[in-house]
C-alpha atoms as a PDB file:
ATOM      1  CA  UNK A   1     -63.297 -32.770  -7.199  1.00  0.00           C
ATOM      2  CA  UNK A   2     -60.914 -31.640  -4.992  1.00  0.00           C
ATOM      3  CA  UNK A   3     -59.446 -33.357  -2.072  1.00  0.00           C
ATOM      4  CA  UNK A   4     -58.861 -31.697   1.355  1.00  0.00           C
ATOM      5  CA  UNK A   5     -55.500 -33.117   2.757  1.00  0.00           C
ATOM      6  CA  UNK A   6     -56.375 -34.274   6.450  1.00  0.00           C
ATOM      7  CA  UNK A   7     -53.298 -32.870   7.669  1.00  0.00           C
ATOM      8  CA  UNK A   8     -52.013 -28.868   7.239  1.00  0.00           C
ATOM      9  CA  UNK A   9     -47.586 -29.087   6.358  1.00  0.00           C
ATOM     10  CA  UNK A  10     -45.290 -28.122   9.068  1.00  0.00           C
ATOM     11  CA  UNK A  11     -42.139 -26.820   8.581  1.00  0.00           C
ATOM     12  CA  UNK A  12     -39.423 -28.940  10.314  1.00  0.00           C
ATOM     13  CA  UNK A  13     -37.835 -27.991  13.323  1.00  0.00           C
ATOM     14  CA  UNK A  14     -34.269 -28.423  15.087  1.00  0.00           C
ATOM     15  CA  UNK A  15     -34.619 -28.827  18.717  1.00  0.00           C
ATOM     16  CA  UNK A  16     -31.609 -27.704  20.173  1.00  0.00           C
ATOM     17  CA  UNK A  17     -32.055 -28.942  23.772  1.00  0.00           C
ATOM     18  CA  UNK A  18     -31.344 -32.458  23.267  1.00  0.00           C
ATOM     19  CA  UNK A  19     -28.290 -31.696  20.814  1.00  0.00           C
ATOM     20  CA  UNK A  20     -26.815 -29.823  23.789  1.00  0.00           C
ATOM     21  CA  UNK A  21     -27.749 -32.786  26.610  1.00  0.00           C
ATOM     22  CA  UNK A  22     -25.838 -34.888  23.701  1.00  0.00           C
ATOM     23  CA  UNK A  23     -22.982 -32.807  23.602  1.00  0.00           C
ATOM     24  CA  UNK A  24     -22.490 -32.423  26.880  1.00  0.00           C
ATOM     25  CA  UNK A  25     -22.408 -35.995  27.519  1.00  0.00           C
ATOM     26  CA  UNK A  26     -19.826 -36.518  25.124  1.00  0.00           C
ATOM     27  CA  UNK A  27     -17.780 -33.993  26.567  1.00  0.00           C
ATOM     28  CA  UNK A  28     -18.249 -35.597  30.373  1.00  0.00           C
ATOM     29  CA  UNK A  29     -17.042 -39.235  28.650  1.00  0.00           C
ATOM     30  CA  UNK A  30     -13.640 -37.578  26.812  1.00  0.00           C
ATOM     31  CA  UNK A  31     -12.568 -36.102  30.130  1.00  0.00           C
ATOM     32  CA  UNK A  32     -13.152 -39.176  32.118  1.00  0.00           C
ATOM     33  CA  UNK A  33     -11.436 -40.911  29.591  1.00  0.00           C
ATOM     34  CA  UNK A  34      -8.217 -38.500  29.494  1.00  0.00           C
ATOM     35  CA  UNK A  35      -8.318 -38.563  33.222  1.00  0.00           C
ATOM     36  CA  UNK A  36      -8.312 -42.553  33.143  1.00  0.00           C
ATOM     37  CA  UNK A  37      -5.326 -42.139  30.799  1.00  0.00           C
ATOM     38  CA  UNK A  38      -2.941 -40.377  32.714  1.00  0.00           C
ATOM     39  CA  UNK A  39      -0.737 -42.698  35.816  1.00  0.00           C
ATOM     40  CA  UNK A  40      -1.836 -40.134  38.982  1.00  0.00           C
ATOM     41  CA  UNK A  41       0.118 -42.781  40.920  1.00  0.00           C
ATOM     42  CA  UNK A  42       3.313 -42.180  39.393  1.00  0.00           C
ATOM     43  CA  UNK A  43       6.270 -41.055  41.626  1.00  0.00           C
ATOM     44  CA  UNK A  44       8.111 -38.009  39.866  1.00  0.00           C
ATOM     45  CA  UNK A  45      11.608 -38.273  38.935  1.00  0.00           C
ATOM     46  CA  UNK A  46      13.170 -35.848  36.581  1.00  0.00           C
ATOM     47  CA  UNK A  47      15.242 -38.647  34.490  1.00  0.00           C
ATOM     48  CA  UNK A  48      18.712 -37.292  33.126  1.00  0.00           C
ATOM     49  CA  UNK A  49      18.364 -36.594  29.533  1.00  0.00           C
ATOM     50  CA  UNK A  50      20.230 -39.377  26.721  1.00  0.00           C
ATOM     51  CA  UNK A  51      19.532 -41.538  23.376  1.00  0.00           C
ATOM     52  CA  UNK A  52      18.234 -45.107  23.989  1.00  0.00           C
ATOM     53  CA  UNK A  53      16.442 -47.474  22.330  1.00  0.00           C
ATOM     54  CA  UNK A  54      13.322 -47.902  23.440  1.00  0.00           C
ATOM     55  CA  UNK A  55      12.214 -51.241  25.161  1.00  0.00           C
ATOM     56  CA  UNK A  56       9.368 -53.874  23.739  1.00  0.00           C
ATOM     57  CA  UNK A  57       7.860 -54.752  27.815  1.00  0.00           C
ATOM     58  CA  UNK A  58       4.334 -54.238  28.849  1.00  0.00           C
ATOM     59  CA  UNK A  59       4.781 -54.161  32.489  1.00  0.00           C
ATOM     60  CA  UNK A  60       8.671 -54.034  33.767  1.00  0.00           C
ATOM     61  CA  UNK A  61       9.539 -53.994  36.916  1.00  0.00           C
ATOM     62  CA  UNK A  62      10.851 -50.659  37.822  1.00  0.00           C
ATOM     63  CA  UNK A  63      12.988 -49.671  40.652  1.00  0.00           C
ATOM     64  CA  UNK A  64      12.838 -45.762  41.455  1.00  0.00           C
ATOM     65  CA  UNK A  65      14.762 -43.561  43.025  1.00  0.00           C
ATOM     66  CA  UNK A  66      13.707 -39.871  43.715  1.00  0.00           C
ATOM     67  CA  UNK A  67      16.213 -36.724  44.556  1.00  0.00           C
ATOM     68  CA  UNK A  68      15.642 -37.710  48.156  1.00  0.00           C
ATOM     69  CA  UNK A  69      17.251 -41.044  47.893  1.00  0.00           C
ATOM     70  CA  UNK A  70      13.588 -42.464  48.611  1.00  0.00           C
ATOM     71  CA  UNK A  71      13.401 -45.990  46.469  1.00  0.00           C
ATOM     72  CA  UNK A  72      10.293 -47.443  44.894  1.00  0.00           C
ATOM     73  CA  UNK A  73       9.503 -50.872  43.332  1.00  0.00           C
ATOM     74  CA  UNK A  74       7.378 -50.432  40.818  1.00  0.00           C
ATOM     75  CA  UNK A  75       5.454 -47.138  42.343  1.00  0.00           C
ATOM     76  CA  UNK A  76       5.553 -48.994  46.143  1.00  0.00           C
ATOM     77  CA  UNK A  77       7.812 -47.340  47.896  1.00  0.00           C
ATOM     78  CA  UNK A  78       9.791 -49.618  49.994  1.00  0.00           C
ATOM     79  CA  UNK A  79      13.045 -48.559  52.396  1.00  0.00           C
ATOM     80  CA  UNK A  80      16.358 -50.293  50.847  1.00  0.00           C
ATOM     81  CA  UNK A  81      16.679 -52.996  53.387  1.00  0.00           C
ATOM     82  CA  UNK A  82      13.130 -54.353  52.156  1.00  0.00           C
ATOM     83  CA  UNK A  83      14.120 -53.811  48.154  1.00  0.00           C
ATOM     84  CA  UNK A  84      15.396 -57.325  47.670  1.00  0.00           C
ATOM     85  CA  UNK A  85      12.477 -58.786  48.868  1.00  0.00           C
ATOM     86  CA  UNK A  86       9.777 -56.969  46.576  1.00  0.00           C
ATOM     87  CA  UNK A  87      12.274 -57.674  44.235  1.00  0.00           C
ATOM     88  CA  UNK A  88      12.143 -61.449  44.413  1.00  0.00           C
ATOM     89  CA  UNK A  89       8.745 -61.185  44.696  1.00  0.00           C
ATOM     90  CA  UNK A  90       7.852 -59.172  41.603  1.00  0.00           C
ATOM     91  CA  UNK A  91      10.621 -60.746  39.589  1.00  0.00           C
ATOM     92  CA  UNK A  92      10.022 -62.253  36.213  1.00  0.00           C
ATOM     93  CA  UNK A  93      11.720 -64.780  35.108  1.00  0.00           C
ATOM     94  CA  UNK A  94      13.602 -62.948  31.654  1.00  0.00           C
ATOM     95  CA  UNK A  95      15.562 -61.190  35.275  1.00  0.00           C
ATOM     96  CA  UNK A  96      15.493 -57.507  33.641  1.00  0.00           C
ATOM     97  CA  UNK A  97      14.962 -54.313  35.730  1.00  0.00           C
ATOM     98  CA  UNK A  98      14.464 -50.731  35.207  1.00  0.00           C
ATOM     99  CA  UNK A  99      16.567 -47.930  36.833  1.00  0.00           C
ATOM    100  CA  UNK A 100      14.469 -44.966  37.067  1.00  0.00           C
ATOM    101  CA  UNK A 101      16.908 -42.329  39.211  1.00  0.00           C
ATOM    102  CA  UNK A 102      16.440 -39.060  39.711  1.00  0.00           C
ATOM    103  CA  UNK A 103      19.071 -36.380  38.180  1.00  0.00           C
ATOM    104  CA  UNK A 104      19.899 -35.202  41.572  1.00  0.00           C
ATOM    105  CA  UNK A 105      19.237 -38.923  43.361  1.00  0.00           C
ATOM    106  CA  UNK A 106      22.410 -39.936  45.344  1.00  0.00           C
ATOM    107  CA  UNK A 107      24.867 -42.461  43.623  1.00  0.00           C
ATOM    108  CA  UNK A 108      25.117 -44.387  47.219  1.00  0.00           C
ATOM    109  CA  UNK A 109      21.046 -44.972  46.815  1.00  0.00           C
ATOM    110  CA  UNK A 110      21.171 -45.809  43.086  1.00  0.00           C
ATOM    111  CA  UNK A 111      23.951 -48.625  44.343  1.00  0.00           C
ATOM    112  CA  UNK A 112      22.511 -50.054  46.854  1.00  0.00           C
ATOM    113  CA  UNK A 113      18.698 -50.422  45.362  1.00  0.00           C
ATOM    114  CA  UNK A 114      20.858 -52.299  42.419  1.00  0.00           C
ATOM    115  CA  UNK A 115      22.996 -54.524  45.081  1.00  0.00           C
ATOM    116  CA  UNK A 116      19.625 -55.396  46.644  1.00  0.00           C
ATOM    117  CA  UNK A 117      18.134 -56.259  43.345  1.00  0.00           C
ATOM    118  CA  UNK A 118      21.213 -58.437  42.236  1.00  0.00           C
ATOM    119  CA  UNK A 119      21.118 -60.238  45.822  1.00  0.00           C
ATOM    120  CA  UNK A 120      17.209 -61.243  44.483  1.00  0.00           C
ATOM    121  CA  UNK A 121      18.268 -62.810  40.938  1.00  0.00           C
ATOM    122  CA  UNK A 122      18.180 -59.864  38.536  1.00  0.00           C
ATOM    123  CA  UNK A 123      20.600 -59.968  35.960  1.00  0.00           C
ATOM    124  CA  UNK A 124      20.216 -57.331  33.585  1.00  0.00           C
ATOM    125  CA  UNK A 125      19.632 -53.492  34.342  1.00  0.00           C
ATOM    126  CA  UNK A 126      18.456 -50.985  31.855  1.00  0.00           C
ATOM    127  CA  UNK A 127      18.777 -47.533  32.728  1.00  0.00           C
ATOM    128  CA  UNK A 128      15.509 -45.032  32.362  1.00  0.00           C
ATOM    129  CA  UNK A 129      16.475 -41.242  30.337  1.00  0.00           C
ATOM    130  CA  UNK A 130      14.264 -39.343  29.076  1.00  0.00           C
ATOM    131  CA  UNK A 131      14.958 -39.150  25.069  1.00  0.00           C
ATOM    132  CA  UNK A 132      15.978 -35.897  23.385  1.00  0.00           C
END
């Protein structure tokens, strides 16, 4: 006696319209996440070029100064006469600050951001280059 199956086979299919939905998605994510990556905030300063070592600090307060002699502290930017007090403010207690000039930033601007900082208690300055 022979049985009758109750169901006829099917081949298998690949739907292709959730694959895409899928891949899309993924692709949405990876470019939010690249654009969450990158500091938009940043103020650009073309650094003069030099071999350092690189530093071991997670968030170091910066001072900036851009080829206009315009100075920030730590991506605020502040005029010089109010630099000591963001300074004393943002100051941790190991004292160390970052230089960040621009090549083409004025030496008188670059001086007085650091006499404004040394007036608030920091004691050591490290100079920003960008590495060959």
């Amino acid at each position: 006696m022979e049985l009758k199956r109750s169901r006829t086979a099917r081949r298998g299919r690949i739907e292709i319209i959730p694959m895409i939905d899928v891949m899309f998605f993924l692709l949405a994510t990876f470019m939010l996440a690249s654009l969450a990556m990158q500091r938009l905030d940043a103020v650009r300063i073309n650094l003069p070029s030099g071999r350092a070592q690189p530093i071991n600090a997670s968030e170091p307060l910066t001072i900036s100064v851009d080829g206009n002699d315009a100075v920030s502290v730590n991506r605020h930017i502040v005029r010089v006469d109010q630099v000591e007090a963001e300074v004393k403010r943002l100051l941790r207690p190991d004292g160390n600050v970052i230089i960040a000039a621009d090549d083409h930033a004025g030496h008188g601007a670059v001086v007085q951001a650091m006499l404004a900082a040394r007036r608030a208690g920091a004691e050591h300055f490290l100079i920003a280059v960008h590495r060959e």
